[in-house]
C-alpha atoms as a PDB file:
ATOM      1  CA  UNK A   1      94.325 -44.559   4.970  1.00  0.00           C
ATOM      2  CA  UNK A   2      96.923 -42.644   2.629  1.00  0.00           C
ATOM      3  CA  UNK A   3      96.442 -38.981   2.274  1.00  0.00           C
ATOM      4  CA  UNK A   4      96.581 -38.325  -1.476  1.00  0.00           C
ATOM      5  CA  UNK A   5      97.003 -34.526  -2.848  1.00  0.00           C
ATOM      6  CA  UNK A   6      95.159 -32.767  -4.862  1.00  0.00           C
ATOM      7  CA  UNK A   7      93.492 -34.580  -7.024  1.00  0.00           C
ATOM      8  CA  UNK A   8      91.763 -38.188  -6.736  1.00  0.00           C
ATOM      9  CA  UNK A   9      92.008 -39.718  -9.873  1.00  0.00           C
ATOM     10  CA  UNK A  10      95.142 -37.596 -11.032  1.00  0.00           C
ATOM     11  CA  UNK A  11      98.808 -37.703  -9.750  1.00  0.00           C
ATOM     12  CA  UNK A  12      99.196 -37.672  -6.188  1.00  0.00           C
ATOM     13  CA  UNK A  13     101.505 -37.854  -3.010  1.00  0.00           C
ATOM     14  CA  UNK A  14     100.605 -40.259   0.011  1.00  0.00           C
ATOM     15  CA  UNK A  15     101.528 -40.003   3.269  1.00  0.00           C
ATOM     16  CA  UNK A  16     104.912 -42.296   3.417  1.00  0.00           C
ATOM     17  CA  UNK A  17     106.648 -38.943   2.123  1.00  0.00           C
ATOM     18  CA  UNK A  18     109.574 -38.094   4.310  1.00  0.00           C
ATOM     19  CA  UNK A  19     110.200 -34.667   3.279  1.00  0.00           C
ATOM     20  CA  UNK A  20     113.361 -35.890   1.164  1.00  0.00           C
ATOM     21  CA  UNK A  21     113.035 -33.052  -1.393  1.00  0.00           C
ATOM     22  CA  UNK A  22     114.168 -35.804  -4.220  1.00  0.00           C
ATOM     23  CA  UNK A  23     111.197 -34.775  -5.903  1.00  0.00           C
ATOM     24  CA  UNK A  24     110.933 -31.112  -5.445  1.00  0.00           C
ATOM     25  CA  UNK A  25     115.163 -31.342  -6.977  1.00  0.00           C
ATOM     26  CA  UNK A  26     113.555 -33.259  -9.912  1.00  0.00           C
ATOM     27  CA  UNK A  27     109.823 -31.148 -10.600  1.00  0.00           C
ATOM     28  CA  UNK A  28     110.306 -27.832  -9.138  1.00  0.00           C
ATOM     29  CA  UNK A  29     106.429 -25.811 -10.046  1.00  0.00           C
ATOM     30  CA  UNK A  30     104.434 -29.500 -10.168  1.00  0.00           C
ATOM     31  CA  UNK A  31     105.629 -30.751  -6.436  1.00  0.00           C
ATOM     32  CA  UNK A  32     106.437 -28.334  -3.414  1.00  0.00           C
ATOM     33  CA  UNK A  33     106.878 -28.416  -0.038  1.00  0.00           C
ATOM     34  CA  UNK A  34     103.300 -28.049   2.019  1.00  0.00           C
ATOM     35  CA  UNK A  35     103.242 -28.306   5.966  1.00  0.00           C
ATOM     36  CA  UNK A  36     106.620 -30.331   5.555  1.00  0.00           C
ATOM     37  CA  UNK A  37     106.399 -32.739   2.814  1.00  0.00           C
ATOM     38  CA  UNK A  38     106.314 -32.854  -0.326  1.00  0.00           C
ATOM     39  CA  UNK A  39     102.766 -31.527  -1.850  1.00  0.00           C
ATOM     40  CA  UNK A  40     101.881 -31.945  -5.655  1.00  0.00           C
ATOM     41  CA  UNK A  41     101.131 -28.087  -6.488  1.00  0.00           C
ATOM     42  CA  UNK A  42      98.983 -28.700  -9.587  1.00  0.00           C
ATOM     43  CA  UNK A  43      98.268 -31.826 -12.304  1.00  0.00           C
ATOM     44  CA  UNK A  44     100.475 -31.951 -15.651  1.00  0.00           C
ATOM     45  CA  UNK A  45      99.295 -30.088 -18.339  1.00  0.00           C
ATOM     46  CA  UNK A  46     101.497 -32.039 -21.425  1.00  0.00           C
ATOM     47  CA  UNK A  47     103.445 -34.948 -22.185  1.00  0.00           C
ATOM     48  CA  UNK A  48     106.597 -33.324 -21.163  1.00  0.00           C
ATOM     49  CA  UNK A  49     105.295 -32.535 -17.366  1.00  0.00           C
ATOM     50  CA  UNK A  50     103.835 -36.411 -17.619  1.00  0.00           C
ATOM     51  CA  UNK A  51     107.542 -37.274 -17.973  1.00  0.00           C
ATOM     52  CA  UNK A  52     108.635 -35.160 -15.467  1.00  0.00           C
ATOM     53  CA  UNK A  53     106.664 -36.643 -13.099  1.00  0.00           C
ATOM     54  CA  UNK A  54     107.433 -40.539 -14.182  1.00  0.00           C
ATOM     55  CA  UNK A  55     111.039 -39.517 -13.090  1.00  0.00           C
ATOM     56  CA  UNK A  56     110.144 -38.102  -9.594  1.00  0.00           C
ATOM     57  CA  UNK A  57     108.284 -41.384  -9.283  1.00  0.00           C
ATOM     58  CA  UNK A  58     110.754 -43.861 -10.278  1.00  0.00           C
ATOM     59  CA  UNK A  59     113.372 -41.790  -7.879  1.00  0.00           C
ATOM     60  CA  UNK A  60     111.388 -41.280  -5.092  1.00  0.00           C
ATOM     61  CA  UNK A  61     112.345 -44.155  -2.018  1.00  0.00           C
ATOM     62  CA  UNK A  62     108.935 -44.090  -0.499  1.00  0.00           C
ATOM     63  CA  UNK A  63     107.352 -44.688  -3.455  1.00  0.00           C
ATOM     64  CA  UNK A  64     105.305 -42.105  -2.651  1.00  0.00           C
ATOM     65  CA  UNK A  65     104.431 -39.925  -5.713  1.00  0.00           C
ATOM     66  CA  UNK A  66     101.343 -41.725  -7.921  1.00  0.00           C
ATOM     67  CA  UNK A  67     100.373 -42.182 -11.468  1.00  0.00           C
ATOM     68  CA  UNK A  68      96.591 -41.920 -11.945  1.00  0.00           C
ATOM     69  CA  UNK A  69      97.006 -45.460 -12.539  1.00  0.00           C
ATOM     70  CA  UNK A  70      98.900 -46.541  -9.719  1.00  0.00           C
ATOM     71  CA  UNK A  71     101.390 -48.158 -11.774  1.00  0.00           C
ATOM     72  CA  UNK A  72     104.695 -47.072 -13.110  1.00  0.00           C
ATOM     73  CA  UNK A  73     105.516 -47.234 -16.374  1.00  0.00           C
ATOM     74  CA  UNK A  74     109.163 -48.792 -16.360  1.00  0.00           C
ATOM     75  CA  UNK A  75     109.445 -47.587 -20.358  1.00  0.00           C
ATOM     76  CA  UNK A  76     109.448 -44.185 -18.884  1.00  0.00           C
ATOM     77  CA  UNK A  77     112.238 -44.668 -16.547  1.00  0.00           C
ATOM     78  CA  UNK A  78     114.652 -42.319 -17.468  1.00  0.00           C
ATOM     79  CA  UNK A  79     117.400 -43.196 -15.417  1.00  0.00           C
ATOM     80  CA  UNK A  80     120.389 -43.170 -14.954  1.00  0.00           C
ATOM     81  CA  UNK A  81     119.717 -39.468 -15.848  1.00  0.00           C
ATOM     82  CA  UNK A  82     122.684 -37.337 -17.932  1.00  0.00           C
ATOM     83  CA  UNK A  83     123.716 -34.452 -15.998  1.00  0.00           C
ATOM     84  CA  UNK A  84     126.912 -33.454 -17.780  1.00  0.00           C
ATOM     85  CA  UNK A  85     129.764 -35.019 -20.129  1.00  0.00           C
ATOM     86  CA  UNK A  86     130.190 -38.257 -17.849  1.00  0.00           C
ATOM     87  CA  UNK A  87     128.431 -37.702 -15.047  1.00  0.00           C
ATOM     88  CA  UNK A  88     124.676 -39.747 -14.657  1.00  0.00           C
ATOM     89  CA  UNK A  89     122.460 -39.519 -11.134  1.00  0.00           C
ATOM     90  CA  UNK A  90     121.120 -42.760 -10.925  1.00  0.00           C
ATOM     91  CA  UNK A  91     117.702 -41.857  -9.192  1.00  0.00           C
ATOM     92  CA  UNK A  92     116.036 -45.043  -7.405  1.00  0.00           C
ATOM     93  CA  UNK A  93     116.644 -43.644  -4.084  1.00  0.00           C
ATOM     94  CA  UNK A  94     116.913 -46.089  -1.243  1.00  0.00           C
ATOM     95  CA  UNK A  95     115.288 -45.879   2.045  1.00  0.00           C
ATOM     96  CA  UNK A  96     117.999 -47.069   3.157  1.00  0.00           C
ATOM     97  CA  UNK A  97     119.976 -44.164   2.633  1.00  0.00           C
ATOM     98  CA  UNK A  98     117.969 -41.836   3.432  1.00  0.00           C
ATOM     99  CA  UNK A  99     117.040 -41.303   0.124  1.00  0.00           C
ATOM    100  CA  UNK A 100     120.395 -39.791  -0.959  1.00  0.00           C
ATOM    101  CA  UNK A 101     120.678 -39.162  -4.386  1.00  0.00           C
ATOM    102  CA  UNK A 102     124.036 -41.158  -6.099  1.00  0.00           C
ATOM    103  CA  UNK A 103     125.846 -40.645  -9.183  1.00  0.00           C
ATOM    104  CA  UNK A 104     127.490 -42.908 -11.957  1.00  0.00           C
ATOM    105  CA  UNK A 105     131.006 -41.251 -13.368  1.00  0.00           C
ATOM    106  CA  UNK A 106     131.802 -42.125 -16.768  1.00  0.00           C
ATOM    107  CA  UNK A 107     135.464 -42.338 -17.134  1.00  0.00           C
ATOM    108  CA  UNK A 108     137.619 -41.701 -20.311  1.00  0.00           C
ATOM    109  CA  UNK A 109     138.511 -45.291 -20.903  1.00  0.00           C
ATOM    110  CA  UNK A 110     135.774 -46.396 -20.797  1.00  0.00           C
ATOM    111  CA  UNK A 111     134.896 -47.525 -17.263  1.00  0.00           C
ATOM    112  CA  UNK A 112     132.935 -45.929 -14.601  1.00  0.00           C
ATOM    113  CA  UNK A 113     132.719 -45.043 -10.886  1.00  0.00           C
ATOM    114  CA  UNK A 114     129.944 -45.012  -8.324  1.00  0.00           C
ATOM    115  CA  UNK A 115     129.280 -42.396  -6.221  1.00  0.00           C
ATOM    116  CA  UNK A 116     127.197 -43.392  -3.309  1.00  0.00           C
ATOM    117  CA  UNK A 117     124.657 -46.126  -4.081  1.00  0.00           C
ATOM    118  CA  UNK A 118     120.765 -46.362  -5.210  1.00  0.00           C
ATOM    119  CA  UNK A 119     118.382 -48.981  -4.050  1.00  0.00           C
ATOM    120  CA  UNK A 120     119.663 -52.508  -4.819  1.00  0.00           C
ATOM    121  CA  UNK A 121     118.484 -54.845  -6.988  1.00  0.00           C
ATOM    122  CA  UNK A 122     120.295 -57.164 -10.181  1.00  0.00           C
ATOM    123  CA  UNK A 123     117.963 -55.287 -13.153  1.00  0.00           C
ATOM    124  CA  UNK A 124     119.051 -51.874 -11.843  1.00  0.00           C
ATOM    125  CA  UNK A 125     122.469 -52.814 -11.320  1.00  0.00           C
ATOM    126  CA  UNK A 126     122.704 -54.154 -15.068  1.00  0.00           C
ATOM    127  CA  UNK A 127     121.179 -50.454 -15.969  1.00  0.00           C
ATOM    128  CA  UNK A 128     124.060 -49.067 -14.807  1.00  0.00           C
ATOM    129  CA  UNK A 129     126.468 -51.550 -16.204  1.00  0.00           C
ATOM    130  CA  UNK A 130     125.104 -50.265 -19.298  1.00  0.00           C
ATOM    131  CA  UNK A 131     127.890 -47.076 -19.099  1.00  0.00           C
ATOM    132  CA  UNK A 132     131.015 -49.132 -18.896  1.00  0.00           C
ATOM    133  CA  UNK A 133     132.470 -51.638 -16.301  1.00  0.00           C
ATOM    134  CA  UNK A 134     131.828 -50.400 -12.787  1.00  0.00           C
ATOM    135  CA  UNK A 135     135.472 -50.261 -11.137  1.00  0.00           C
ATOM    136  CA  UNK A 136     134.970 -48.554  -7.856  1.00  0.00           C
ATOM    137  CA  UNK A 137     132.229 -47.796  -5.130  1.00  0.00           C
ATOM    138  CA  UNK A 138     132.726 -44.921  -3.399  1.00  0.00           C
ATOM    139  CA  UNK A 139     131.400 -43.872  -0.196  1.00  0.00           C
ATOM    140  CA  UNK A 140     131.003 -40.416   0.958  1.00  0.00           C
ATOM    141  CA  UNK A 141     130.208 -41.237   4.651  1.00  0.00           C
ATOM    142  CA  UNK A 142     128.491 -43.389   6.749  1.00  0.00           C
ATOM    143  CA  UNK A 143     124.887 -43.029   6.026  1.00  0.00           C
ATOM    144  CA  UNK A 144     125.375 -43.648   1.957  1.00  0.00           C
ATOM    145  CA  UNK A 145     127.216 -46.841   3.095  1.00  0.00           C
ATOM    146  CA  UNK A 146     123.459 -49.572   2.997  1.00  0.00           C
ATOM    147  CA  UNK A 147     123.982 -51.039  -0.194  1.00  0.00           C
ATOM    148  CA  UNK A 148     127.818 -50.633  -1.088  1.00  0.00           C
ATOM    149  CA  UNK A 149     129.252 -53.905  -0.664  1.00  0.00           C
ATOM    150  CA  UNK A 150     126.371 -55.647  -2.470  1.00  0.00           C
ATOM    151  CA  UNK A 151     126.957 -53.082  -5.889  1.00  0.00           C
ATOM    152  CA  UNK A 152     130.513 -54.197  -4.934  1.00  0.00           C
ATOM    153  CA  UNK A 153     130.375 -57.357  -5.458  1.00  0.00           C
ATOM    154  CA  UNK A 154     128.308 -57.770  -8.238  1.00  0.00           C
ATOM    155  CA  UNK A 155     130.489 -55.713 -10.356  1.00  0.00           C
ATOM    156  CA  UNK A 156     134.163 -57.127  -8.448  1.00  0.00           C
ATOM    157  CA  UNK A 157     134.314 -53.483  -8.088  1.00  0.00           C
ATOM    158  CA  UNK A 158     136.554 -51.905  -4.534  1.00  0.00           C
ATOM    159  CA  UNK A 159     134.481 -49.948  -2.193  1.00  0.00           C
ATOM    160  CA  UNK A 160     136.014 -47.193  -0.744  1.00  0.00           C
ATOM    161  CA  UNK A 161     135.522 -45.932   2.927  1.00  0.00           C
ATOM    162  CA  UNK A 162     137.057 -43.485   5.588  1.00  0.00           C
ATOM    163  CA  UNK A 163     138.258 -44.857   8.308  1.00  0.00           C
ATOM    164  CA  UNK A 164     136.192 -42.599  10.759  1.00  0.00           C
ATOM    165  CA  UNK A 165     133.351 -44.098   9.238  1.00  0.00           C
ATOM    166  CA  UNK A 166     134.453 -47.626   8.448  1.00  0.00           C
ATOM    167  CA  UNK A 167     132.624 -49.489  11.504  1.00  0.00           C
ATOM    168  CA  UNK A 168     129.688 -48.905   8.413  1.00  0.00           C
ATOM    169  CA  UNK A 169     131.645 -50.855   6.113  1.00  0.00           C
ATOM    170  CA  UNK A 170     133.877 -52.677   7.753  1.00  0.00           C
ATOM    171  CA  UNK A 171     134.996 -54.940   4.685  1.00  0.00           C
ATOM    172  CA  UNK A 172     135.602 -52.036   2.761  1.00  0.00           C
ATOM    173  CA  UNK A 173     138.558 -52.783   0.150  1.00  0.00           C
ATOM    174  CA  UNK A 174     139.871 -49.231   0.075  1.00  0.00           C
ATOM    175  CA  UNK A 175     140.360 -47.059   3.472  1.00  0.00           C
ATOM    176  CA  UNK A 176     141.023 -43.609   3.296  1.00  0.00           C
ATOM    177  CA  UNK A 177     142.976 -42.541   6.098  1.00  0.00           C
ATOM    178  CA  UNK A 178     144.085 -39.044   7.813  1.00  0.00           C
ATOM    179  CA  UNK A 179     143.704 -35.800   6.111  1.00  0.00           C
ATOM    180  CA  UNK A 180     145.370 -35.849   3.052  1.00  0.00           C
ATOM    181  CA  UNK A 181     144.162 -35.797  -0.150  1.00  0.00           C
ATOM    182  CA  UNK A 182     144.353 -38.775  -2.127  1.00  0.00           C
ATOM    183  CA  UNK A 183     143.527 -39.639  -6.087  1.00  0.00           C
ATOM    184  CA  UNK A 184     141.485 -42.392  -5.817  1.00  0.00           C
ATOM    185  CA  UNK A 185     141.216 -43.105  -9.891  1.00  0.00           C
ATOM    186  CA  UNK A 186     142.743 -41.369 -13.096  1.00  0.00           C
ATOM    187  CA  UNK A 187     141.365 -37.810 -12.181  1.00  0.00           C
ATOM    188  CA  UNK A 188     139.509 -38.338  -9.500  1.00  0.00           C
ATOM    189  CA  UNK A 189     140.962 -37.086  -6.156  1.00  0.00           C
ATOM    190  CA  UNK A 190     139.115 -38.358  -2.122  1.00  0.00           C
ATOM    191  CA  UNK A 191     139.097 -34.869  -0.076  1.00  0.00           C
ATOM    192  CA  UNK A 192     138.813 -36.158   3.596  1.00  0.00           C
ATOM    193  CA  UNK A 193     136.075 -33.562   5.271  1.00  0.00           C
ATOM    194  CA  UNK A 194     134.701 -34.612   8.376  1.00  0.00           C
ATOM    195  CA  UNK A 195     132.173 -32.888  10.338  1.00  0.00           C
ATOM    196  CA  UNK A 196     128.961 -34.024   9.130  1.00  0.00           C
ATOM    197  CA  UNK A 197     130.729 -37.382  10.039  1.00  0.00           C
ATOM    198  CA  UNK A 198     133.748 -38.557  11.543  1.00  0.00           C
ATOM    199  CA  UNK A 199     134.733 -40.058   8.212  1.00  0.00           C
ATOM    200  CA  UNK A 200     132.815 -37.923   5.713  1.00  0.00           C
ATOM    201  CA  UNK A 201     134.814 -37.559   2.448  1.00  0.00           C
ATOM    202  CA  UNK A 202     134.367 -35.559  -0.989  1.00  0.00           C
ATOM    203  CA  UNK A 203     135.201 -36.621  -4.193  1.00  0.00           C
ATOM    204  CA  UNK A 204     135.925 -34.090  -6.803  1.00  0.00           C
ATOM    205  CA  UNK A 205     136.867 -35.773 -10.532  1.00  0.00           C
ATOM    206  CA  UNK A 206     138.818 -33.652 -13.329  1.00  0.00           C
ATOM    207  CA  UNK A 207     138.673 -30.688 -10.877  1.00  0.00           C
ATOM    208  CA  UNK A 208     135.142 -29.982 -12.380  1.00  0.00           C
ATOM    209  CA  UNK A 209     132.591 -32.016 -10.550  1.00  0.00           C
ATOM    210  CA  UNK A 210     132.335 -32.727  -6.701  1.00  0.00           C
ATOM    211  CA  UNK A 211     130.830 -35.496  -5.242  1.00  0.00           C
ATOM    212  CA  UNK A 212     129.693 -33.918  -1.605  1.00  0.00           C
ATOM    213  CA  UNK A 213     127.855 -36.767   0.551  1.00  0.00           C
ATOM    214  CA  UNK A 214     126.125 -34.900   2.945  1.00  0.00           C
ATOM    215  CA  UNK A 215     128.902 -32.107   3.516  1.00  0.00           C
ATOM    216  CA  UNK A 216     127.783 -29.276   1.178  1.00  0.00           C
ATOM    217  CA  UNK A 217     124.666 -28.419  -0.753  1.00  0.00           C
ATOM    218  CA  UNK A 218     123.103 -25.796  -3.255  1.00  0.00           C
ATOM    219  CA  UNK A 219     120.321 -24.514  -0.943  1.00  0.00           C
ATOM    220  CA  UNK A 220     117.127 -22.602  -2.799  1.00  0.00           C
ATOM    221  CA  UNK A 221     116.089 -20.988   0.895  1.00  0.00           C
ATOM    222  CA  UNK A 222     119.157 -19.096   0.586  1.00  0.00           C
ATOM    223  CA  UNK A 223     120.860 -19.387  -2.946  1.00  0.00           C
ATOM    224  CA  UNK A 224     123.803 -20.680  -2.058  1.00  0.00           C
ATOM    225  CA  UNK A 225     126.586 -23.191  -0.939  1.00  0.00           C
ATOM    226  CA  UNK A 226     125.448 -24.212   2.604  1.00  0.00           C
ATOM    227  CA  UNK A 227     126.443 -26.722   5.174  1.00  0.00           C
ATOM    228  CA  UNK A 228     123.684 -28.773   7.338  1.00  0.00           C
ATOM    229  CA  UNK A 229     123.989 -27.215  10.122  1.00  0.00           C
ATOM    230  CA  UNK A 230     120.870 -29.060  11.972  1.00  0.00           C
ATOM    231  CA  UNK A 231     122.086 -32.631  10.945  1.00  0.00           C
ATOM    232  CA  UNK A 232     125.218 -32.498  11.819  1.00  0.00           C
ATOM    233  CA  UNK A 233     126.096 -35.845  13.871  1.00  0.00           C
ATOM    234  CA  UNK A 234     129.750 -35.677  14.431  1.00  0.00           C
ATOM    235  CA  UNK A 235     130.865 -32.091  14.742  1.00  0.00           C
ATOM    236  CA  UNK A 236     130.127 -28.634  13.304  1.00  0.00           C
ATOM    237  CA  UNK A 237     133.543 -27.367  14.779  1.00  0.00           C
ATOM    238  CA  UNK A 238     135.028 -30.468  12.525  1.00  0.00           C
ATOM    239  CA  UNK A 239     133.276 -29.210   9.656  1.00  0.00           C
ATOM    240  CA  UNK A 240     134.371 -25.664   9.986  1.00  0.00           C
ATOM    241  CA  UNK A 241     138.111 -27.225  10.206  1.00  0.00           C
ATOM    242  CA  UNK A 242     138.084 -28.986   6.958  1.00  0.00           C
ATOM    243  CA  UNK A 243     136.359 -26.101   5.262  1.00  0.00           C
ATOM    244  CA  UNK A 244     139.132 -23.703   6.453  1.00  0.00           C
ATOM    245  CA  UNK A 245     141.675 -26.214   5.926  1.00  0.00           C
ATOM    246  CA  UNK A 246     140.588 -26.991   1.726  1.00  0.00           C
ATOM    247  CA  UNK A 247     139.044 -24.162   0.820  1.00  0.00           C
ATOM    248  CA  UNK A 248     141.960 -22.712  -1.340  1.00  0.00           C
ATOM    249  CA  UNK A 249     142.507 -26.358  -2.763  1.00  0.00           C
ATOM    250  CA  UNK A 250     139.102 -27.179  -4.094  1.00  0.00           C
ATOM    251  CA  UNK A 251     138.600 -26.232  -7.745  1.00  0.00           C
ATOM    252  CA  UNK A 252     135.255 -27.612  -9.108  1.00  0.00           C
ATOM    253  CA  UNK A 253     132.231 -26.164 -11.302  1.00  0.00           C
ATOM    254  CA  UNK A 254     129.226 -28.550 -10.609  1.00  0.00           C
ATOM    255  CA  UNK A 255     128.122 -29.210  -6.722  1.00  0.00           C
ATOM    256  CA  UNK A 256     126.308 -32.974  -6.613  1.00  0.00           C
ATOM    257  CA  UNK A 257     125.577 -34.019  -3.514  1.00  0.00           C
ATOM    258  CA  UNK A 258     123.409 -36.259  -1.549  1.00  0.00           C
ATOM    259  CA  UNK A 259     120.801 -34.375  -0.110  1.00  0.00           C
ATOM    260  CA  UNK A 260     120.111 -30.591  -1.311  1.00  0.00           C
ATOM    261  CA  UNK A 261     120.277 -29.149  -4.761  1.00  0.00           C
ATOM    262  CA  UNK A 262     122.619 -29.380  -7.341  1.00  0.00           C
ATOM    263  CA  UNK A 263     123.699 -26.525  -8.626  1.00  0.00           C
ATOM    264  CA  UNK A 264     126.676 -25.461 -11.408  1.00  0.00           C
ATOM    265  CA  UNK A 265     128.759 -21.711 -11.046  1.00  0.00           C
ATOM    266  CA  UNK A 266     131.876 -21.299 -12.953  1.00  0.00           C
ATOM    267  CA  UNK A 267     134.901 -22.617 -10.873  1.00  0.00           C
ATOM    268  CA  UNK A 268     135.769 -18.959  -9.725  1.00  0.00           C
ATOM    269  CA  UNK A 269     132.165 -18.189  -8.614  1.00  0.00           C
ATOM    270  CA  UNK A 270     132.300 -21.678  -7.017  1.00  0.00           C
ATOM    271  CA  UNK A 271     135.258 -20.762  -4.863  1.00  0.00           C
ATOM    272  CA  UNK A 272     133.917 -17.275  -4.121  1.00  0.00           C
ATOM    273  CA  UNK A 273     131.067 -19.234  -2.192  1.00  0.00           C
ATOM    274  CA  UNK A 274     133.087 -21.169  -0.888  1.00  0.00           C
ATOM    275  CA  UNK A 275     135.349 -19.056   0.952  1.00  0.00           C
ATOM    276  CA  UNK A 276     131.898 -17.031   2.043  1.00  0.00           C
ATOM    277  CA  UNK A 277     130.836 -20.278   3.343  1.00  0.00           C
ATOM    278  CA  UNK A 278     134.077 -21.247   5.258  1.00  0.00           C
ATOM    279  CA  UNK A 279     133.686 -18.229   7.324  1.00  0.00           C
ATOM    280  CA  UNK A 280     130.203 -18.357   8.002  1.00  0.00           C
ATOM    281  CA  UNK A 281     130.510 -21.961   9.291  1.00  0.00           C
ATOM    282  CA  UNK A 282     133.425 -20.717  11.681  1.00  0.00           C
ATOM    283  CA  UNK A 283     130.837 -18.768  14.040  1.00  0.00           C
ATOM    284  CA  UNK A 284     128.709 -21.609  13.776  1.00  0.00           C
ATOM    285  CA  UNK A 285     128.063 -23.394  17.356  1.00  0.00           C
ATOM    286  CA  UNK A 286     126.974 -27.245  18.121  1.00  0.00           C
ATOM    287  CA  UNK A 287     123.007 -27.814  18.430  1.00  0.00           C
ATOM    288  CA  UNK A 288     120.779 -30.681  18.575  1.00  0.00           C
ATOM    289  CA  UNK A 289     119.930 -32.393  15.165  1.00  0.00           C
ATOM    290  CA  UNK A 290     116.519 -30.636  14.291  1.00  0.00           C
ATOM    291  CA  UNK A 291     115.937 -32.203  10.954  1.00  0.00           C
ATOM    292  CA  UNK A 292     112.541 -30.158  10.928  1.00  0.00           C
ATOM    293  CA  UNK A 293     114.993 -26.953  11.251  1.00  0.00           C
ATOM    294  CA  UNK A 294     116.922 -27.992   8.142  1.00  0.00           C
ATOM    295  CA  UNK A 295     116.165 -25.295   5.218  1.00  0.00           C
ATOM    296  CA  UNK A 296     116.103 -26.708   2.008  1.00  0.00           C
END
C-alpha cells in the first residue's frame, strides 16, 4: 500500500519518492523534505499553486506527486520551462538518471543544444524540437549518459562524452579528451572537471550560464556553491584539482546543474564563491558515498 501525505482526496506524495528534491527545486512552501523524502507541507490554496504543483508532477521520475484525480493533466505541462534568454529545463526526469534535471540551450541561429537528457519518448522529444533543430547532446558525466544516444539519433544530433566516462557511451560521436578546455559550439566552451567522475565535464555557454552535471550545486542547507562531497564516486582529491586548476577561468552568472538548486549571482559574486569553495574542497578527505549524508 502507498503512503499518501496529508490529505486523502487532495494532492499527495506516495512512497516511490526517492528523496530527489526535483520537487522541493520546483514548489519550495507546498512540498518539503519530512523524515527524508519529499512531504507535501500543505494543499494549494489558488490556481497558481494548482499549477505549481502540475509542474512538480509532470517532472517528478517516480511519478510520485498526485492530483486529487490521479491523473495528469498534459494541457498543464509546462515544460520545457524558460529559465532565462535561451536557456529551457526540460523537466520529465528519468529514473534512469537519477532524476537529474537537463536543459535545452537555445542558440542564436536558431538551433539548440541538449544538456543532459530527460526521460525518452518520440512526443517529448518533438516538444523539444519545438525550440529549433537539436544539433548536439551533451553529456556531463556518466550517470546523465541513459538516454543520450536515443535523443541522438532521433534528431542526427552528435553526443558528446569524456573519455573517462565513455565506457557509458561508448558510441559517442564527440570525445572530449585531457584537460583542456574546448568550445564545443559557437559560444559554448566543455570544461573537463573530474572528481565526481573520472570523466565529469562542465559546460558553460556565452560565459553566462554553466551546465554543472553533478560537479557543483546551489545548496539551501548552506547558501552556497557546494560540491557533493558524500557522492563522490571517483575522487574528491580529483575534484579539488580541477577546482584549483579553473577557478580563475570560469566566468558564469547562472549555476544549472543536475542535482541541487539553481541559483543566479552576478559573475563577480559567482567567482567569489567559487574561489571560497576551491579552498574548502582542498581540506576535504575521501569517505564512503552516504547519499543519506548529502545536504540539500
Amino acid at each position: 500500500m502507498r503512503e499518501e501525505s496529508p490529505a486523502e482526496n487532495g494532492w499527495s506524495v506516495d512512497d516511490r519518492c526517492t528523496n530527489c528534491d526535483v520537487a522541493r527545486q520546483l514548489a519550495p512552501g507546498l512540498i518539503g523534505e519530512v523524515k527524508g523524502r519529499s512531504r507535501l507541507l500543505r494543499q494549494p490554496r489558488d490556481e497558481a499553486e494548482e499549477r505549481v504543483l502540475h509542474m512538480t508532477a509532470h517532472a517528478c521520475h517516480t511519478r510520485s506527486i498526485r492530483p486529487p484525480s490521479g491523473v495528469l493533466d498534459p494541457a498543464l505541462d509546462p515544460f520545457p520551462l524558460p529559465l532565462d534568454g535561451g536557456v529551457h529545463l526540460c523537466g520529465h526526469n528519468s529514473p534512469r538518471t537519477a532524476a537529474a534535471n537537463s536543459y535545452l540551450l537555445r542558440r542564436p541561429d536558431g538551433s539548440a543544444l541538449m544538456i543532459d537528457t530527460p526521460r525518452w519518448s518520440r512526443s517529448l522529444a518533438r516538444r523539444w524540437a519545438a525550440l529549433g533543430p537539436v544539433t548536439d547532446v551533451l553529456l556531463t558525466h556518466r550517470d546523465h549518459a541513459a538516454h543520450g544516444r536515443v535523443y541522438a539519433d532521433h534528431y542526427g544530433a552528435r553526443l558528446w562524452i569524456h573519455e573517462g566516462d565513455l565506457d557509458a557511451a561508448p558510441d559517442a560521436d564527440r570525445v572530449l579528451r585531457g584537460l583542456d578546455a574546448v568550445e564545443v559550439a559557437a559560444g559554448v566552451v566543455a570544461h573537463p572537471f573530474p572528481g565526481h567522475t573520472e570523466g565529469s565535464v562542465l559546460y558553460i555557454a556565452d560565459q553566462r550560464h554553466c551546465f554543472s552535471g553533478d560537479s557543483l550545486y546551489w545548496s539551501r542547507t548552506t547558501g552556497d556553491i557546494e560540491v557533493a562531497e558524500h557522492v563522490t564516486w571517483y575522487s574528491i582529491e580529483e575534484l579539488a584539482a580541477s577546482l584549483s586548476r579553473t577557478v580563475g577561468r570560469l566566468r558564469f552568472e547562472w549555476l544549472l546543474p543536475g542535482h541541487g538548486d539553481r541559483r543566479r549571482l552576478p559573475a563577480e559574486e559567482m567567482s567569489r564563491r567559487l574561489r571560497g569553495l576551491a579552498e574548502r574542497t582542498r581540506g576535504l578527505r575521501p569517505r564512503p558515498v552516504d547519499f543519506a549524508a548529502h545536504r540539500w
